[in-house]
C-alpha atoms as a PDB file:
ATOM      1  CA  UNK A   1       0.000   0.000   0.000  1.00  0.00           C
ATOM      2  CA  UNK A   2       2.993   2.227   0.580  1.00  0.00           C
ATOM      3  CA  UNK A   3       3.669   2.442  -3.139  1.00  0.00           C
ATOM      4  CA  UNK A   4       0.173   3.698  -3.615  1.00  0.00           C
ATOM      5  CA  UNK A   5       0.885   6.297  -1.032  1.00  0.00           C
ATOM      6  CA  UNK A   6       4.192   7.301  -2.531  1.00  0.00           C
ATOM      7  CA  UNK A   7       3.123   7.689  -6.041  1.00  0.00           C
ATOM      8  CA  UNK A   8       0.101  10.119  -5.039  1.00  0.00           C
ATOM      9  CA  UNK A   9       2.430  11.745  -2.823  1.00  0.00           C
ATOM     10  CA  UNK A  10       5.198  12.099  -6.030  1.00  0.00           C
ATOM     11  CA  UNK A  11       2.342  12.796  -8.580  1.00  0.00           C
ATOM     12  CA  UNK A  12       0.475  16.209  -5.844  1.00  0.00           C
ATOM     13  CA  UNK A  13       4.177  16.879  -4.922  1.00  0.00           C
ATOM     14  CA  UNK A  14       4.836  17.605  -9.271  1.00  0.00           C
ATOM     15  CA  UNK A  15       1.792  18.992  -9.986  1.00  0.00           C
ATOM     16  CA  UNK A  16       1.392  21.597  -7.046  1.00  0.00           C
ATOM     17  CA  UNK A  17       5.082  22.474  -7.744  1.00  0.00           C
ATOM     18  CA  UNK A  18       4.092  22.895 -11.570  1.00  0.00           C
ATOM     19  CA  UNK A  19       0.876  25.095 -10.443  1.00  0.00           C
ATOM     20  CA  UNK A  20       3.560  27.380  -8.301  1.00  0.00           C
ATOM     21  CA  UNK A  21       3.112  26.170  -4.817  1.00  0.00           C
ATOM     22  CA  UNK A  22       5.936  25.385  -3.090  1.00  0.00           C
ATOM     23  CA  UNK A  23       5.783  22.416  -1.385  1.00  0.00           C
ATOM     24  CA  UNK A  24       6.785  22.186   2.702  1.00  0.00           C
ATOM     25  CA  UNK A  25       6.794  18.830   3.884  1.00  0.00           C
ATOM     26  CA  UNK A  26       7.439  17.395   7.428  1.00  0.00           C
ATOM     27  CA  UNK A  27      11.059  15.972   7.575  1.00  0.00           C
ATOM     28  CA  UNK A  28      12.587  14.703   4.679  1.00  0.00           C
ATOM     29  CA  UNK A  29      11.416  10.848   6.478  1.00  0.00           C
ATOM     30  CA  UNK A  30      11.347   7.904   3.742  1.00  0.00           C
ATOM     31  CA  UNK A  31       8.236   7.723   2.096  1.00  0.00           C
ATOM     32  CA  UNK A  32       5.392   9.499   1.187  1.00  0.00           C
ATOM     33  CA  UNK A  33       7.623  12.407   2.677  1.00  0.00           C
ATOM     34  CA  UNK A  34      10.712  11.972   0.299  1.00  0.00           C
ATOM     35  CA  UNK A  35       8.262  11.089  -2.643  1.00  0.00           C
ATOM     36  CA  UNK A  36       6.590  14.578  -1.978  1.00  0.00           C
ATOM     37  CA  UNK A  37       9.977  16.453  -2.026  1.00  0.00           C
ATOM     38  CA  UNK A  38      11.130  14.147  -5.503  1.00  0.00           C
ATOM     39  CA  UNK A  39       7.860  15.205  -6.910  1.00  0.00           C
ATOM     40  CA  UNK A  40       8.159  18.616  -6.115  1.00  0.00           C
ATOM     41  CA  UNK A  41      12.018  18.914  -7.320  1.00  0.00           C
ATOM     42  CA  UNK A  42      10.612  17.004 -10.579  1.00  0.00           C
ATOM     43  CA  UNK A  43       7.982  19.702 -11.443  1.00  0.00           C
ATOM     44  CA  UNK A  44      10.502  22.191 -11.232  1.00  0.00           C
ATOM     45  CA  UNK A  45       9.371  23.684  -8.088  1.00  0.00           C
ATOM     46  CA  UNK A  46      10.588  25.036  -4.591  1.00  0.00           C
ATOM     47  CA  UNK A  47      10.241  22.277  -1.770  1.00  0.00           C
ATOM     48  CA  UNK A  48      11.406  22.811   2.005  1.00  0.00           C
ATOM     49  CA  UNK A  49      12.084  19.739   4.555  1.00  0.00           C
ATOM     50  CA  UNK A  50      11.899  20.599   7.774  1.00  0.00           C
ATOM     51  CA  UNK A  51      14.103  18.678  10.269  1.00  0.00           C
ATOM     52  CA  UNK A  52      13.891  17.420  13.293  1.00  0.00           C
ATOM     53  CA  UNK A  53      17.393  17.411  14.112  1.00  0.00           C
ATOM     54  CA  UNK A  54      20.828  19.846  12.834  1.00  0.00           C
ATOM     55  CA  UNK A  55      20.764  20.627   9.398  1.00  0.00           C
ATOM     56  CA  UNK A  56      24.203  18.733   9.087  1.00  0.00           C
ATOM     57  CA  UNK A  57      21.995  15.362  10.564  1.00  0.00           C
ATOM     58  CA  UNK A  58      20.324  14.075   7.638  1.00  0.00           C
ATOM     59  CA  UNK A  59      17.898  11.566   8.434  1.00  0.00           C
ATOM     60  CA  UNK A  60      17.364   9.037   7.111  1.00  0.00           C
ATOM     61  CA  UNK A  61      20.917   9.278   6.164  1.00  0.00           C
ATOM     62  CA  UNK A  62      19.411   7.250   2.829  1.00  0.00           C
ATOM     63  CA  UNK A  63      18.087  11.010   1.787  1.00  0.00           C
ATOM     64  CA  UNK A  64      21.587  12.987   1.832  1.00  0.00           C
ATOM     65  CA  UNK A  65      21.231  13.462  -2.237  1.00  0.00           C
ATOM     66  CA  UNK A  66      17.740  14.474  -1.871  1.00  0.00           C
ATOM     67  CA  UNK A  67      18.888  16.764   1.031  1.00  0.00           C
ATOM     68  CA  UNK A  68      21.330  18.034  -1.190  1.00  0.00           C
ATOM     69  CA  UNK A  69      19.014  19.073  -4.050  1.00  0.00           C
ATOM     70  CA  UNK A  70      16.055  20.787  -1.824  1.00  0.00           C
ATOM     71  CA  UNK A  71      19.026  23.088  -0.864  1.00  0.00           C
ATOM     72  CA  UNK A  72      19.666  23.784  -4.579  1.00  0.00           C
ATOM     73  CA  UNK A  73      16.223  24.240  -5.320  1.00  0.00           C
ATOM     74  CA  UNK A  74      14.230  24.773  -2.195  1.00  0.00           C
ATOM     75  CA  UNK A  75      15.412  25.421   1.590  1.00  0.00           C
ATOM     76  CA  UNK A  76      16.042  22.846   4.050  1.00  0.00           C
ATOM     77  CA  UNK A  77      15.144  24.056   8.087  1.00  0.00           C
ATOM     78  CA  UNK A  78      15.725  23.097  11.901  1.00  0.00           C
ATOM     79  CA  UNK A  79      15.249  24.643  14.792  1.00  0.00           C
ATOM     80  CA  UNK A  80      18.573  22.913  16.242  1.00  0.00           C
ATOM     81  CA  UNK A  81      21.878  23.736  16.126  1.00  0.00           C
ATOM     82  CA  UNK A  82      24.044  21.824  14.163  1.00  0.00           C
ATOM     83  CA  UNK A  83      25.359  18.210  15.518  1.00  0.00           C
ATOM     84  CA  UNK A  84      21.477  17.986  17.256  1.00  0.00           C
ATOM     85  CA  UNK A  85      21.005  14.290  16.186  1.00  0.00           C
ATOM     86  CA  UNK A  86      17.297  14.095  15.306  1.00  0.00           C
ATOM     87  CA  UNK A  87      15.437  12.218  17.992  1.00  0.00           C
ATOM     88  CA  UNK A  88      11.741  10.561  17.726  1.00  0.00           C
ATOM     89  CA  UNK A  89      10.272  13.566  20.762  1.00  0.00           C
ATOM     90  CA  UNK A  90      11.680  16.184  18.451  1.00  0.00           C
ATOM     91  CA  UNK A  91       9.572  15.659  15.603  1.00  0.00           C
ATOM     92  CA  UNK A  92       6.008  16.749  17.277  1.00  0.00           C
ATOM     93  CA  UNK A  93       7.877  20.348  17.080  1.00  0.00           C
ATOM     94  CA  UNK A  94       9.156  19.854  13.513  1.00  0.00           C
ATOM     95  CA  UNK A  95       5.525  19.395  12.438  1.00  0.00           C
ATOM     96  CA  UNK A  96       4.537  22.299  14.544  1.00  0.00           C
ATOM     97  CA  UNK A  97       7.225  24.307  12.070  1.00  0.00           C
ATOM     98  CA  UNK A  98       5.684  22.588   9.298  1.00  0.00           C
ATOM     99  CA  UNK A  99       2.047  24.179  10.048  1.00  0.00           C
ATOM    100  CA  UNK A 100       3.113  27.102  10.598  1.00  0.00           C
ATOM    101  CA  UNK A 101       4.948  27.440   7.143  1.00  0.00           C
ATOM    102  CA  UNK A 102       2.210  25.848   5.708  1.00  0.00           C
ATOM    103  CA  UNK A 103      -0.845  27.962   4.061  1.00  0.00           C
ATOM    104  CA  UNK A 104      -2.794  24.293   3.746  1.00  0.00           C
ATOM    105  CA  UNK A 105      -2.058  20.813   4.617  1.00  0.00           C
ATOM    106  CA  UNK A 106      -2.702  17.661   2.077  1.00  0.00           C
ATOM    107  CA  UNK A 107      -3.023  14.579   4.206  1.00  0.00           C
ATOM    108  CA  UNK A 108      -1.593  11.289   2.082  1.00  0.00           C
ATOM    109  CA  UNK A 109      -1.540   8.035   3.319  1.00  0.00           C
ATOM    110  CA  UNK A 110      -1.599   8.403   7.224  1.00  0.00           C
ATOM    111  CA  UNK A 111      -2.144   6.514  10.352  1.00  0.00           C
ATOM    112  CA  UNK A 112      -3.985   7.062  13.444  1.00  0.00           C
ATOM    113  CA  UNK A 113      -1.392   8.532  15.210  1.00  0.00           C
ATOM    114  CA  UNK A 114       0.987   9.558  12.866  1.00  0.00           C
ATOM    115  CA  UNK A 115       3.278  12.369  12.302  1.00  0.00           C
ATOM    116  CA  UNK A 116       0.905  13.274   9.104  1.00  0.00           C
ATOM    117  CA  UNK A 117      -2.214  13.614  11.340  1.00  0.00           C
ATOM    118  CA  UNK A 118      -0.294  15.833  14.407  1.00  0.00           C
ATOM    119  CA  UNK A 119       0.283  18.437  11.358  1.00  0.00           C
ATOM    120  CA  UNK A 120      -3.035  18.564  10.529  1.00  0.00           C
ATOM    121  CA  UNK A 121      -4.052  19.269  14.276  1.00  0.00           C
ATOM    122  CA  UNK A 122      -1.763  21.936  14.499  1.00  0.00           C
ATOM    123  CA  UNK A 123      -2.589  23.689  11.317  1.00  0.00           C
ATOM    124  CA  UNK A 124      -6.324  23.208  12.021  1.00  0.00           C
ATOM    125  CA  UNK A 125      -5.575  25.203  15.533  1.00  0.00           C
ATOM    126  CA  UNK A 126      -3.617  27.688  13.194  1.00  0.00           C
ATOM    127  CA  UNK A 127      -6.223  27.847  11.173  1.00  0.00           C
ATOM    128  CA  UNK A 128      -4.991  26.784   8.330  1.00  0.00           C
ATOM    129  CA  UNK A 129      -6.889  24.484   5.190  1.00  0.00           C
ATOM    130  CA  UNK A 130      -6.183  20.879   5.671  1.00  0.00           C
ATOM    131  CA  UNK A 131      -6.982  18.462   3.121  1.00  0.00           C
ATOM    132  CA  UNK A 132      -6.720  14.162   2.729  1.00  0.00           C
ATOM    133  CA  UNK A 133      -6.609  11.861   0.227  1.00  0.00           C
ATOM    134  CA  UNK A 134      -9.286   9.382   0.799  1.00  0.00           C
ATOM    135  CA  UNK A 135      -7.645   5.401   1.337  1.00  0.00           C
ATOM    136  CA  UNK A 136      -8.298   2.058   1.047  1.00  0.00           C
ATOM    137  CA  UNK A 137     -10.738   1.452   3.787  1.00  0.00           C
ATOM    138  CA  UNK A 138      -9.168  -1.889   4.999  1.00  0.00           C
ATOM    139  CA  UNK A 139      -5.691   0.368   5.249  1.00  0.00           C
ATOM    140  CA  UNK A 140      -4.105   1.061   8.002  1.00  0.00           C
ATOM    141  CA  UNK A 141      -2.264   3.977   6.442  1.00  0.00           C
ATOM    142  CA  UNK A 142      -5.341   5.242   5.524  1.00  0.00           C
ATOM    143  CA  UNK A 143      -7.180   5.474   9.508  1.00  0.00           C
ATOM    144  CA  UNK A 144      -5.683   8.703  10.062  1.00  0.00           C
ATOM    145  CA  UNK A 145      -7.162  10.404   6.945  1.00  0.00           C
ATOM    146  CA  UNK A 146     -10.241   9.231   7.008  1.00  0.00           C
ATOM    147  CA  UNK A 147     -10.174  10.060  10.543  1.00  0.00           C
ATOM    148  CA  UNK A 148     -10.056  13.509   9.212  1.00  0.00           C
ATOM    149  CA  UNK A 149     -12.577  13.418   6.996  1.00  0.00           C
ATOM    150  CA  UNK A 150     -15.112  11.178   9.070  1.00  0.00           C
ATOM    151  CA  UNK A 151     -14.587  14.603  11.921  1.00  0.00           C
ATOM    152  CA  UNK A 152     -15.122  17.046   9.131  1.00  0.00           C
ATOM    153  CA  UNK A 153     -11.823  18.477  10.061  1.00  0.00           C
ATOM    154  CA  UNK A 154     -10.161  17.816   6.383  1.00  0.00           C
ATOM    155  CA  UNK A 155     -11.799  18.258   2.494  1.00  0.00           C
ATOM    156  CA  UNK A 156     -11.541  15.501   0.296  1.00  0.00           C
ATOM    157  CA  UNK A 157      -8.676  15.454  -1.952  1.00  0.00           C
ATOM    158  CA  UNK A 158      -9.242  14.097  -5.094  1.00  0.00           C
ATOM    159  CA  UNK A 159      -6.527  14.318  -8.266  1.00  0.00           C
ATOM    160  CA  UNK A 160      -4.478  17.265  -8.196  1.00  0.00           C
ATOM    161  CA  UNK A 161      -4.762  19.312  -4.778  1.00  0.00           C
ATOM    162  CA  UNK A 162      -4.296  22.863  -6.744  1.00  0.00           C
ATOM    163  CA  UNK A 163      -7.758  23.463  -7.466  1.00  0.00           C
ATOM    164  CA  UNK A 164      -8.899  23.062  -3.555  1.00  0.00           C
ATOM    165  CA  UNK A 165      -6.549  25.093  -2.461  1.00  0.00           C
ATOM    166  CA  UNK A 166      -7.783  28.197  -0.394  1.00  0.00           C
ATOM    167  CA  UNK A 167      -8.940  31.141  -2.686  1.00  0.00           C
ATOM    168  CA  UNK A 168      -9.316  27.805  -5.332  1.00  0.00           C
ATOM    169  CA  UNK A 169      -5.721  29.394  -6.601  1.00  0.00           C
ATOM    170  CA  UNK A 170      -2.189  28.316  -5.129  1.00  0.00           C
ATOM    171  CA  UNK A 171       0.017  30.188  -3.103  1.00  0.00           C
ATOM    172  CA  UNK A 172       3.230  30.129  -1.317  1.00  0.00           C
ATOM    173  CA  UNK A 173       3.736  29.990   2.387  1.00  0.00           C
ATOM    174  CA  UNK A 174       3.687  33.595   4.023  1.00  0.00           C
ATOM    175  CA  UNK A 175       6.624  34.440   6.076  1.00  0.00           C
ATOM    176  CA  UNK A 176       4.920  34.911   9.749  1.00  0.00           C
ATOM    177  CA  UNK A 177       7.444  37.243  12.310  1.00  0.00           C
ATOM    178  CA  UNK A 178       7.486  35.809  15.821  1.00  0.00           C
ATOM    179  CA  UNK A 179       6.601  38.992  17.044  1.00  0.00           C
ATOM    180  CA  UNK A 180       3.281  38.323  15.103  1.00  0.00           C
ATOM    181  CA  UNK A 181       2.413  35.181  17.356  1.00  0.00           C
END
């Protein structure tokens, strides 16, 4: 089912690249994550990975290349200073950072309790869109989005996210000042 998950997340990652959004996803973790980034880099697009360790602590360590081109095309971002080795209680704050850079959420292929569905959370409480991409039902990965969509909290998304975007147009993340918080 992961290779489901992974080519929807390459094919929205391309597209909403292609449409001008650029495309902030939660860590640069194998997966849907990376195929998001690869599909973003692919449509010729800006894509950010935000870490949950120092930037110089790639992880996985599998994803130094792709590390290496979202800095040439994109940004890559952490909170820590360098030498931080990423840690699992680290990431709930990453995805915090991911919200908040984040104008609107798409939801693919998530559990219960994953990482995917603490994002959503925290950009619903920032007010930001959230959106998932409906699953198989007998799919575990797909509990946490329909989760989402079963609470009303997420829209359906169905083909390429750009069109249910907010505004129905895409945008890029808006810089927000701390000061602003």
């Amino acid at each position: 089912m992961l290779g489901l998950w992974a080519n929807v997340a390459r094919q929205l990652g391309c597209e909403l690249a292609r449409a001008g959004v650029v495309v902030a996803v939660s860590g640069l973790a194998r997966g849907i994550d990376g195929e998001a980034h690869q599909g973003a880099l692919t449509g010729g697009g800006p894509t950010v990975a935000v870490l949950g360790g120092g930037l110089d602590r790639i992880c996985p360590s599998a994803h130094t290349k792709l590390s290496h081109q979202i800095a040439q095309q994109g940004a890559l971002v952490s909170e820590y200073a360098l030498g931080t080795v990423p840690a699992p209680w680290r990431f709930p704050a990453r995805n915090r950072i991911v919200a908040d850079l984040s104008q609107a959420v798409v939801v693919v292929g998530a559990g219960a309790k994953s990482g995917a569905v603490i994002t959503a959370d925290l950009a619903l409480e920032e007010g930001r869109e959230v959106l998932a991409v409906p699953g198989e039902i007998t799919s575990s990965l797909s509990a946490g989005t329909h989760a989402l969509l079963q609470q009303g909290a997420a829209h359906p998304a169905a083909g390429c996210c750009a069109p249910h975007l907010p505004a129905g147009r895409p945008r890029s993340p808006q810089p927000r000042s701390a000061a602003g918080r």
